[in-house]
PDB file of N, CA and C in Angstrom:
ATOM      1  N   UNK A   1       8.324 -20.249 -10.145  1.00  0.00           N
ATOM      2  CA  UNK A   1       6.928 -20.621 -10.022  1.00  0.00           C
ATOM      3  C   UNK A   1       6.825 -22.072  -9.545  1.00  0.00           C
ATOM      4  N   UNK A   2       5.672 -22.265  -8.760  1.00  0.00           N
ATOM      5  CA  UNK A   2       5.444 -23.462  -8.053  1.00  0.00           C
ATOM      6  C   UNK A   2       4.875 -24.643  -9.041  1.00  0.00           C
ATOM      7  N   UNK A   3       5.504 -25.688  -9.567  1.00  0.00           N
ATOM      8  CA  UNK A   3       4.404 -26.827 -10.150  1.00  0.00           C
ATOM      9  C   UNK A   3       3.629 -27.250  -9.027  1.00  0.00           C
ATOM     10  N   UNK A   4       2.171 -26.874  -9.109  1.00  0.00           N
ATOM     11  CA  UNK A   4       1.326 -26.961  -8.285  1.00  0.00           C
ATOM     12  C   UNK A   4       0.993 -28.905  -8.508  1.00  0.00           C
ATOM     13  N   UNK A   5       1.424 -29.467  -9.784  1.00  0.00           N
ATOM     14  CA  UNK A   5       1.097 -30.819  -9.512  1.00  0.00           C
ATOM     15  C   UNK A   5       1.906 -31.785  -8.865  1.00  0.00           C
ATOM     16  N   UNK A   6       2.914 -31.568  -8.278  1.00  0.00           N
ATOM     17  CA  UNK A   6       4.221 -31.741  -7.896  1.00  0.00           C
ATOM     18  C   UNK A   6       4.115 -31.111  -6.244  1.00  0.00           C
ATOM     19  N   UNK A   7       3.316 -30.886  -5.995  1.00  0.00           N
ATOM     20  CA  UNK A   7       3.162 -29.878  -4.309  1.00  0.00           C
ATOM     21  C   UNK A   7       3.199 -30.999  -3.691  1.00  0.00           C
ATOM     22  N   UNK A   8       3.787 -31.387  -2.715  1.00  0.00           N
ATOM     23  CA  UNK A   8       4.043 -32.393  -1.411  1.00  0.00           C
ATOM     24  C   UNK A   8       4.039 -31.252  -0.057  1.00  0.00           C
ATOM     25  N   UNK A   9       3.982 -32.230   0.574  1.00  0.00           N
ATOM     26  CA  UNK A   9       4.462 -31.801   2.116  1.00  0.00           C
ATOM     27  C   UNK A   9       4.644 -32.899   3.035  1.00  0.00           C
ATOM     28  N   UNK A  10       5.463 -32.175   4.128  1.00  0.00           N
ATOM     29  CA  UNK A  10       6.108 -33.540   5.245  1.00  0.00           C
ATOM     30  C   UNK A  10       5.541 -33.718   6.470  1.00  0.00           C
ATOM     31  N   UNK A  11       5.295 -34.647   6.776  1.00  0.00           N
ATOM     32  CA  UNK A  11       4.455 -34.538   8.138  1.00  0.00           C
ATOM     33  C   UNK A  11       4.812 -35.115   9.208  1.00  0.00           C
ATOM     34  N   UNK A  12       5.537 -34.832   9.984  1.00  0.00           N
ATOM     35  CA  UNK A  12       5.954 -35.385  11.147  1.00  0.00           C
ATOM     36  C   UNK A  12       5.337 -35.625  12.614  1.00  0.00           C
ATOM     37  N   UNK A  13       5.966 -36.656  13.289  1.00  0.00           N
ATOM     38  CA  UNK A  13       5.276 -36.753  14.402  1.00  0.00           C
ATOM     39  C   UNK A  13       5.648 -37.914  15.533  1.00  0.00           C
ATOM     40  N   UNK A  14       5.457 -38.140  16.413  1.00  0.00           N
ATOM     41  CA  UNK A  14       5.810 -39.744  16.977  1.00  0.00           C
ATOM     42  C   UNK A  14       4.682 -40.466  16.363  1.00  0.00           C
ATOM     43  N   UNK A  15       3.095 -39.952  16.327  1.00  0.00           N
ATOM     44  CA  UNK A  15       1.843 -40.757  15.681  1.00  0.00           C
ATOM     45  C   UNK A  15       2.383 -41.737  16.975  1.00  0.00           C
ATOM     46  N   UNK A  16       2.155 -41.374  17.933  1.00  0.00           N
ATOM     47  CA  UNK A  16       1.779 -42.482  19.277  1.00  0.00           C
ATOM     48  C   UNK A  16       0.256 -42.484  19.814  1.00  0.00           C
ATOM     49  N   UNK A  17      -0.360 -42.918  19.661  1.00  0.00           N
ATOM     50  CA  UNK A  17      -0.695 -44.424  18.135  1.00  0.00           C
ATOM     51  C   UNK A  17      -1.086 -43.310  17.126  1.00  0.00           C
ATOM     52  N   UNK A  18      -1.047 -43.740  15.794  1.00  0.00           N
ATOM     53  CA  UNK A  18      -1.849 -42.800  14.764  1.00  0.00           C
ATOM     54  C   UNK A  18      -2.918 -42.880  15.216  1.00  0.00           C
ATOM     55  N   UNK A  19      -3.704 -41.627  14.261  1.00  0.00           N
ATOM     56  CA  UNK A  19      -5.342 -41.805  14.954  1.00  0.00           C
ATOM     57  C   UNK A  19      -6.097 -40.973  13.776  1.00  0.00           C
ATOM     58  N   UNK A  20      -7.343 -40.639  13.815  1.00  0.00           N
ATOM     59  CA  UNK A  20      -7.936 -39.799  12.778  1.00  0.00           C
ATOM     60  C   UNK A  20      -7.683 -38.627  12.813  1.00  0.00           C
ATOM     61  N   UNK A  21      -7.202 -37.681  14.192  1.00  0.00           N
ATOM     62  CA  UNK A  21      -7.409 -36.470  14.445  1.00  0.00           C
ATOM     63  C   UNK A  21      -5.718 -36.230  13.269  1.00  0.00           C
ATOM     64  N   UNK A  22      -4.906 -37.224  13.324  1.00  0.00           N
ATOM     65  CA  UNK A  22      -3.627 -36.769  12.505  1.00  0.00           C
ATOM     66  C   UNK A  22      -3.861 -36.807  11.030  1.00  0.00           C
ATOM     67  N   UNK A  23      -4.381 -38.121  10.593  1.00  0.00           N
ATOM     68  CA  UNK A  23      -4.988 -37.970   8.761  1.00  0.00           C
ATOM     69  C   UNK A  23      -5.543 -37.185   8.575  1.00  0.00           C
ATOM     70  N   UNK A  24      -7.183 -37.367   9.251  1.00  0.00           N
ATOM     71  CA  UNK A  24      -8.383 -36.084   8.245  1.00  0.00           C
ATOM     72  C   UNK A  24      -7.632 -35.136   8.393  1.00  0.00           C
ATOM     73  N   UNK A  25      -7.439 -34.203   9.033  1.00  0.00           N
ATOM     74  CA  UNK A  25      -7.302 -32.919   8.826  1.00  0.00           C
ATOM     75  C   UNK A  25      -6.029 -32.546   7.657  1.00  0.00           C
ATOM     76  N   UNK A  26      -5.201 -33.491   8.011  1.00  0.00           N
ATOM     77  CA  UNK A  26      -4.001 -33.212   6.744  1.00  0.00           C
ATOM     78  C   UNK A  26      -4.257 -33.872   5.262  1.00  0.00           C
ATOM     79  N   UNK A  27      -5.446 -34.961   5.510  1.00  0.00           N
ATOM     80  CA  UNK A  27      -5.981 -35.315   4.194  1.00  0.00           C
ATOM     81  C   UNK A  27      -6.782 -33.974   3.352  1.00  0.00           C
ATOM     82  N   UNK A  28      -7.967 -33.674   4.279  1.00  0.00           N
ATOM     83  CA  UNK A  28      -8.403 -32.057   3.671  1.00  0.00           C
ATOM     84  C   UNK A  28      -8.065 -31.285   3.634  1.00  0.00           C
ATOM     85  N   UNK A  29      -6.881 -30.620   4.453  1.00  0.00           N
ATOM     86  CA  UNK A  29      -5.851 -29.838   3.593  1.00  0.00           C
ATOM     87  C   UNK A  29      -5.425 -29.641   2.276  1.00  0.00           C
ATOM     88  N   UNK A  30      -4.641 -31.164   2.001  1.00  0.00           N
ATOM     89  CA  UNK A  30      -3.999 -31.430   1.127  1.00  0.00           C
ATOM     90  C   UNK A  30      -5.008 -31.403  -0.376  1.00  0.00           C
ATOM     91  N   UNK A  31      -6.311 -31.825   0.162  1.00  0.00           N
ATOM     92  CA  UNK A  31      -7.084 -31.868  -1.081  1.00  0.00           C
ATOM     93  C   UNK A  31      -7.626 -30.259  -1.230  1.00  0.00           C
ATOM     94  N   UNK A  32      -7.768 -29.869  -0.582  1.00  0.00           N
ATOM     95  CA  UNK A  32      -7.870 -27.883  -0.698  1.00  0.00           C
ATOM     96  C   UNK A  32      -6.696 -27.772  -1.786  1.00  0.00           C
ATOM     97  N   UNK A  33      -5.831 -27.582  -0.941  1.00  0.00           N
ATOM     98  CA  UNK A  33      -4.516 -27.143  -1.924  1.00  0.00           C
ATOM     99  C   UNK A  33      -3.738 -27.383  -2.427  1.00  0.00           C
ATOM    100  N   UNK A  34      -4.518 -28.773  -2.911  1.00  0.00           N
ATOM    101  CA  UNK A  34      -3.620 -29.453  -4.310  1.00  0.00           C
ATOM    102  C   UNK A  34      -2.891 -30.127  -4.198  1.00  0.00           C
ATOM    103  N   UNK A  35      -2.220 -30.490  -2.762  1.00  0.00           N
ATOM    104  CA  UNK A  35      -1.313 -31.685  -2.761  1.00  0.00           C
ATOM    105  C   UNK A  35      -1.002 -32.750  -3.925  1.00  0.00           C
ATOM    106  N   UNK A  36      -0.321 -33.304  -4.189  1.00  0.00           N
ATOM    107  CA  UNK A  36       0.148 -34.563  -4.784  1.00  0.00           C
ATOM    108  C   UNK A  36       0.468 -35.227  -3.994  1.00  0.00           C
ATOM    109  N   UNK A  37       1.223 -35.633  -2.804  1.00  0.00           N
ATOM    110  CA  UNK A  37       1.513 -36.683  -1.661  1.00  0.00           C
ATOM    111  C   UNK A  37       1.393 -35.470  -0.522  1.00  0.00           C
ATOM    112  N   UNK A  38       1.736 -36.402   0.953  1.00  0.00           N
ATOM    113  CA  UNK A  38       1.790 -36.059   1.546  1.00  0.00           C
ATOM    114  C   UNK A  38       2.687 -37.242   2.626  1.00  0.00           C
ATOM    115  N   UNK A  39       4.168 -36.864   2.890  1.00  0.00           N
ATOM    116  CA  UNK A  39       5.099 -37.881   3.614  1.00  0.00           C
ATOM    117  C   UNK A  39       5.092 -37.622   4.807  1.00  0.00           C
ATOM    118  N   UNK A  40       4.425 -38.809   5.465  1.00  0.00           N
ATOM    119  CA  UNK A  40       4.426 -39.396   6.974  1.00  0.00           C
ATOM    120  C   UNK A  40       6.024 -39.406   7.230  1.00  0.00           C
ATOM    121  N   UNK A  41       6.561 -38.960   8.531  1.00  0.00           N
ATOM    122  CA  UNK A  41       7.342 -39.069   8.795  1.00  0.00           C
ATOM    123  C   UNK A  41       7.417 -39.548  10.463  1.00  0.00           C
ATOM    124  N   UNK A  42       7.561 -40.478  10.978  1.00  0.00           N
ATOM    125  CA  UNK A  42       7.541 -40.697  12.123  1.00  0.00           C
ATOM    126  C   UNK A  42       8.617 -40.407  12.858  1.00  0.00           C
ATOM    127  N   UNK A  43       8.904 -40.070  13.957  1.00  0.00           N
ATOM    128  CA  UNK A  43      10.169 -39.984  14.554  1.00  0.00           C
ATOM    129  C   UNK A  43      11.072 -41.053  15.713  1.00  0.00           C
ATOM    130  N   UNK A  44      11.411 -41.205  15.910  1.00  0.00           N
ATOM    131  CA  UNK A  44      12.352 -42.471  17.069  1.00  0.00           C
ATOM    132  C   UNK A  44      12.115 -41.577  17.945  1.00  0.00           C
ATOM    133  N   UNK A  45      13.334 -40.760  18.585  1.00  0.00           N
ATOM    134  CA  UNK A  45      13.640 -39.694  19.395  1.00  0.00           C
ATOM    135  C   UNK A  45      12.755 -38.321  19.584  1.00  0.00           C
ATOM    136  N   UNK A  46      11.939 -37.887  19.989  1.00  0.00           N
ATOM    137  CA  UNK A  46      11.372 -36.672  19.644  1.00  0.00           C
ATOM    138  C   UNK A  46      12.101 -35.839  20.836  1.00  0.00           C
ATOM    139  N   UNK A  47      12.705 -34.767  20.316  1.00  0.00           N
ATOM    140  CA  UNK A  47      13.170 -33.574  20.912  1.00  0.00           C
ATOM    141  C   UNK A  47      12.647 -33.003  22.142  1.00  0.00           C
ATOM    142  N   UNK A  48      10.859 -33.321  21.704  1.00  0.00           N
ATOM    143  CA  UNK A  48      10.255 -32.136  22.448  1.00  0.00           C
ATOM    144  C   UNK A  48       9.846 -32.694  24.061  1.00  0.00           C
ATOM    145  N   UNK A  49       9.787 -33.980  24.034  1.00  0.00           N
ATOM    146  CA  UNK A  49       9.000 -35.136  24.790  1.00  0.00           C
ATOM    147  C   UNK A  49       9.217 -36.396  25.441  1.00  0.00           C
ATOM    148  N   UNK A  50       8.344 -36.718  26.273  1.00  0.00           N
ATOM    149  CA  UNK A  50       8.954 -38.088  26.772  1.00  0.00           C
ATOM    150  C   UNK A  50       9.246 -39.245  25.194  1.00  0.00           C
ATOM    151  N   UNK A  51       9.941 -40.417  25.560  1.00  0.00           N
ATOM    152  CA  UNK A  51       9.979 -41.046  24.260  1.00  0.00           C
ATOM    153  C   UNK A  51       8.497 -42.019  24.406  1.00  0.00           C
ATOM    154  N   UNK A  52       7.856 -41.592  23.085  1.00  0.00           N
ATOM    155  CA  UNK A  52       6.703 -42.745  22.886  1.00  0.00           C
ATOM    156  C   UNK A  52       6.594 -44.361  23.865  1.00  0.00           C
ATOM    157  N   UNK A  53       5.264 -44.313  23.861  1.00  0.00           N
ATOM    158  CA  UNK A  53       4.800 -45.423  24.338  1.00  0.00           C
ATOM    159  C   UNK A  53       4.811 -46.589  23.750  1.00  0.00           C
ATOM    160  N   UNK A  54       4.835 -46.950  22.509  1.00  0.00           N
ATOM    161  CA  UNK A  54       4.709 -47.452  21.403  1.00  0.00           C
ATOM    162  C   UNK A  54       6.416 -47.823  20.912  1.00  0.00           C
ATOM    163  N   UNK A  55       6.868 -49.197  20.421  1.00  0.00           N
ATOM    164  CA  UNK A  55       8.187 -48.895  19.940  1.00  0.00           C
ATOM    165  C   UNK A  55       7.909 -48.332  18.501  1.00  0.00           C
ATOM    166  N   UNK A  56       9.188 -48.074  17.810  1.00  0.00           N
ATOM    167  CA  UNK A  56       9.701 -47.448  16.867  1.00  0.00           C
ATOM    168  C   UNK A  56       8.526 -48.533  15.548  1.00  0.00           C
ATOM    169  N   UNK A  57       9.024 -49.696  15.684  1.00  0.00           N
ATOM    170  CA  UNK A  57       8.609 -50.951  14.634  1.00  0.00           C
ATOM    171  C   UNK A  57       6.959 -50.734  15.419  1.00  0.00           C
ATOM    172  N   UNK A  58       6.324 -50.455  16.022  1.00  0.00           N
ATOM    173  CA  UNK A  58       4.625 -50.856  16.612  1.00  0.00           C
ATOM    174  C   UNK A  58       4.268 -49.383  15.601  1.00  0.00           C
ATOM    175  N   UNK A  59       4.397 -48.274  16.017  1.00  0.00           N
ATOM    176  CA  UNK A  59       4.284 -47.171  15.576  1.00  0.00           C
ATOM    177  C   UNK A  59       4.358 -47.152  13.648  1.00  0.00           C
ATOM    178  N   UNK A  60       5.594 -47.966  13.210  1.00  0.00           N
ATOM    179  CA  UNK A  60       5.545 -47.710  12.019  1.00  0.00           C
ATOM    180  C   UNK A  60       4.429 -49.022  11.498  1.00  0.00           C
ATOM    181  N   UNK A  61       4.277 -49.628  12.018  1.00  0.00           N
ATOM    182  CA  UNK A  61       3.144 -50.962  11.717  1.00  0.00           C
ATOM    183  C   UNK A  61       1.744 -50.174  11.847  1.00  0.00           C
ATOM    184  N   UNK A  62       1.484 -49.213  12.675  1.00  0.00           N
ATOM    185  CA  UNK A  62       0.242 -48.706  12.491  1.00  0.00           C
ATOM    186  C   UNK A  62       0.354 -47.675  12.003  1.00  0.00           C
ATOM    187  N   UNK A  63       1.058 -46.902  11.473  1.00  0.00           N
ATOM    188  CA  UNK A  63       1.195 -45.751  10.257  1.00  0.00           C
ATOM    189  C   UNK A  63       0.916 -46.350   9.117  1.00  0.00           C
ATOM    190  N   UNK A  64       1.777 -47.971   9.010  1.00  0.00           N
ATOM    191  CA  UNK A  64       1.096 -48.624   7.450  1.00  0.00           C
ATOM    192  C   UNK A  64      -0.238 -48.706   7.248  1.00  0.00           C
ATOM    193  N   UNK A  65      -0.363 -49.397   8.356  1.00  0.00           N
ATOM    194  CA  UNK A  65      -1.922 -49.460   8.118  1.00  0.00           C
ATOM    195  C   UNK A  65      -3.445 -48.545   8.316  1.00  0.00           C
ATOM    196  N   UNK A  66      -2.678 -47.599   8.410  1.00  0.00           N
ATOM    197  CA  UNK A  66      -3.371 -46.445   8.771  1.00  0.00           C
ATOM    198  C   UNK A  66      -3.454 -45.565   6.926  1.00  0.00           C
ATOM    199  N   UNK A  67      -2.361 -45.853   6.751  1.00  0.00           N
ATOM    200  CA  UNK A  67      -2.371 -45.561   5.321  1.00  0.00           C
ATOM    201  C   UNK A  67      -2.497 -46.426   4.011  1.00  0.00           C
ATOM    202  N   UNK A  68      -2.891 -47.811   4.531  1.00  0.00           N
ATOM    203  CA  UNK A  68      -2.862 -48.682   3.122  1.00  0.00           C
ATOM    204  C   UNK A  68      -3.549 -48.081   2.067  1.00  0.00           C
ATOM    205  N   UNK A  69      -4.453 -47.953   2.894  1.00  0.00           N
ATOM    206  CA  UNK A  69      -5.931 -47.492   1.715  1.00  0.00           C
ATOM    207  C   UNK A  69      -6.220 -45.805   1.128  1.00  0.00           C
ATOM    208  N   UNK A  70      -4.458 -45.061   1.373  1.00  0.00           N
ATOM    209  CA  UNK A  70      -4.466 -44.024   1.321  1.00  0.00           C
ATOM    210  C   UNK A  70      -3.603 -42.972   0.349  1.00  0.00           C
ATOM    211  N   UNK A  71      -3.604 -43.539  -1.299  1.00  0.00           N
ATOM    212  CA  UNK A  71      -2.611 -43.252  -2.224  1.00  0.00           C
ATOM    213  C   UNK A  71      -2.057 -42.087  -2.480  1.00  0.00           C
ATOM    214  N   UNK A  72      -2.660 -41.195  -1.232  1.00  0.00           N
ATOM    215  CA  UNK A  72      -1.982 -39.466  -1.011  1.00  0.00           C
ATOM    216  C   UNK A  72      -0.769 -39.444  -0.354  1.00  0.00           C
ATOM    217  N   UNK A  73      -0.851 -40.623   0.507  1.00  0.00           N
ATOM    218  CA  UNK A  73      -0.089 -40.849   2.162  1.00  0.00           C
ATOM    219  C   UNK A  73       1.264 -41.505   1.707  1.00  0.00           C
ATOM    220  N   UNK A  74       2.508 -41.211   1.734  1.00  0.00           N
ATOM    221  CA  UNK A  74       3.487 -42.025   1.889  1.00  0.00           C
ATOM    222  C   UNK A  74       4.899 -42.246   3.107  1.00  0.00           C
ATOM    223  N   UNK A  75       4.830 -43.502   3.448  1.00  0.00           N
ATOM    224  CA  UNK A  75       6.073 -43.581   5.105  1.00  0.00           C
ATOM    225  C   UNK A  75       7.482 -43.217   4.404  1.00  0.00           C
ATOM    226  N   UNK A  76       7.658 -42.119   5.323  1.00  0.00           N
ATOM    227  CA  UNK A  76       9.159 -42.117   5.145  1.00  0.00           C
ATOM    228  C   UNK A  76      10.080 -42.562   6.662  1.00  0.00           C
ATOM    229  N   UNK A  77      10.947 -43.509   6.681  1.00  0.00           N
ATOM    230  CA  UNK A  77      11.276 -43.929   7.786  1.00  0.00           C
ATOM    231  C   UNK A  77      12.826 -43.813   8.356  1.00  0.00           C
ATOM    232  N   UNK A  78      13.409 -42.213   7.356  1.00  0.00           N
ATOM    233  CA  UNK A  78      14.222 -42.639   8.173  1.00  0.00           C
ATOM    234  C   UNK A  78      14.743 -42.021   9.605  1.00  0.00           C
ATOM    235  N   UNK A  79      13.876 -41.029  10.198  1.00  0.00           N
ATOM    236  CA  UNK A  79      13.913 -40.749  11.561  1.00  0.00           C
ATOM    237  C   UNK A  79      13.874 -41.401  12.504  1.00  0.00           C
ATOM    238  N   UNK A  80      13.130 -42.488  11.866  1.00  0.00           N
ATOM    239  CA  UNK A  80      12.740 -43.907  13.202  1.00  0.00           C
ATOM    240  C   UNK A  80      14.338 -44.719  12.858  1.00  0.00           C
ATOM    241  N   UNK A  81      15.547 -44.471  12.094  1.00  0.00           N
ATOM    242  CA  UNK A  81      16.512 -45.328  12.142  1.00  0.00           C
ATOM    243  C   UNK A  81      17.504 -44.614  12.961  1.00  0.00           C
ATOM    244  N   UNK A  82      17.481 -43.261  13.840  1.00  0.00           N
ATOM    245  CA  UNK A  82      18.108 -42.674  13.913  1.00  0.00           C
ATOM    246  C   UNK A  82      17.835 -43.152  15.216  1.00  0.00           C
ATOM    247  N   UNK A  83      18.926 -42.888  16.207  1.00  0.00           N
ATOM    248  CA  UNK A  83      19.042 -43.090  17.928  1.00  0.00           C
ATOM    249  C   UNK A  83      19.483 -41.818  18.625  1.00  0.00           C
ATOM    250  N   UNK A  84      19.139 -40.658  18.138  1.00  0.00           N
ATOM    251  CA  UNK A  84      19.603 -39.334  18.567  1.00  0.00           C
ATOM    252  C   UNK A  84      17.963 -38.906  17.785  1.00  0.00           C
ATOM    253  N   UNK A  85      18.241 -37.347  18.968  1.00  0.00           N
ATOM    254  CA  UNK A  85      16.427 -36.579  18.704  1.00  0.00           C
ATOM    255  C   UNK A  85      17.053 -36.539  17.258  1.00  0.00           C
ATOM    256  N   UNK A  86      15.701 -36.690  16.768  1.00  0.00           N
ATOM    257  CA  UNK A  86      15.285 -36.096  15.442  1.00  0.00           C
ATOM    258  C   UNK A  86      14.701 -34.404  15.271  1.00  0.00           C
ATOM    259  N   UNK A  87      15.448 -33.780  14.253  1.00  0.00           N
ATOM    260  CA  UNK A  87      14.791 -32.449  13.720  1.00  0.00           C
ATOM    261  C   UNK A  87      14.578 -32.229  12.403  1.00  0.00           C
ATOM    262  N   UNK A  88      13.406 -31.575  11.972  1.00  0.00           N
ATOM    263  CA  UNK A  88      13.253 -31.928  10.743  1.00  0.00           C
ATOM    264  C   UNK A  88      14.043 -30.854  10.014  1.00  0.00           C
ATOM    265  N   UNK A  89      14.654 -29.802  10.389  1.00  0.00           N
ATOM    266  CA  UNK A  89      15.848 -28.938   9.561  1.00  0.00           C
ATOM    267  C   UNK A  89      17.104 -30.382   9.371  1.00  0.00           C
ATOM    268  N   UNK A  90      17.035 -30.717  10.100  1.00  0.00           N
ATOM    269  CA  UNK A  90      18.387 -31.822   9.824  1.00  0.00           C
ATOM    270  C   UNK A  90      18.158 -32.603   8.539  1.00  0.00           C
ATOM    271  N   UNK A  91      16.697 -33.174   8.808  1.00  0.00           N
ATOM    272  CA  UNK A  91      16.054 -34.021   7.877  1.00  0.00           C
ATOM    273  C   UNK A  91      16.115 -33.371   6.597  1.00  0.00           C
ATOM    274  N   UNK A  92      15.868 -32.357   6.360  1.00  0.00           N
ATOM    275  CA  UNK A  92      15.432 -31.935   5.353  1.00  0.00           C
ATOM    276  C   UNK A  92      16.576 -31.426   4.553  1.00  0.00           C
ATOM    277  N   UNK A  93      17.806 -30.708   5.087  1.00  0.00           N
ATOM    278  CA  UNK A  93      19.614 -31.346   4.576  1.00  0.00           C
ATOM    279  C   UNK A  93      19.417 -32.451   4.215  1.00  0.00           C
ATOM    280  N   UNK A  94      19.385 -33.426   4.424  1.00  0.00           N
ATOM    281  CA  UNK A  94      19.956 -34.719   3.594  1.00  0.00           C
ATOM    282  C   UNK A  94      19.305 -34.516   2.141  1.00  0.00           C
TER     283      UNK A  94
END
């Protein structure tokens, strides 16, 4: 059985630039179905795409602040330390 107070989820992305269309919707989600956090995960390398416009350090400077004021939201950074694509099956092994 699920501890529903304990429910997280991971959220990945380049967030080149963050913006609202990426929070709200995963903020009201999360408050639907109970979330307890919800981990930002930014990526360096994305698999799918050209590499961001934005460096690695600009990108995670506006994820902070995109989330200061947001005690659901937490950065996890270590995709942005990586210099090879990022996948989140990999990620999610460690």
């Amino acid at each position: 059985m699920v501890d529903m107070k304990s429910l997280q989820a991971l959220f990945g992305g380049t967030f080149d630039p963050v913006h609202y269309g990426h929070l709200k919707p995963v903020e009201i989600l999360a408050n639907l179905i109970g979330l307890s956090r919800v981990i930002v995960m930014p990526n360096n390398v994305p698999p799918h795409r050209a590499q961001p416009e934005a460096s690695s350090a600009q990108r995670k400077h506006m994820l902070e602040l995109a989330i200061a004021d947001k005690p659901l939201f937490s950065l996890d950074e270590r995709e942005l330390k990586r210099d090879t694509a990022s996948y989140t099956a990999q990620t999610l092994q460690e």
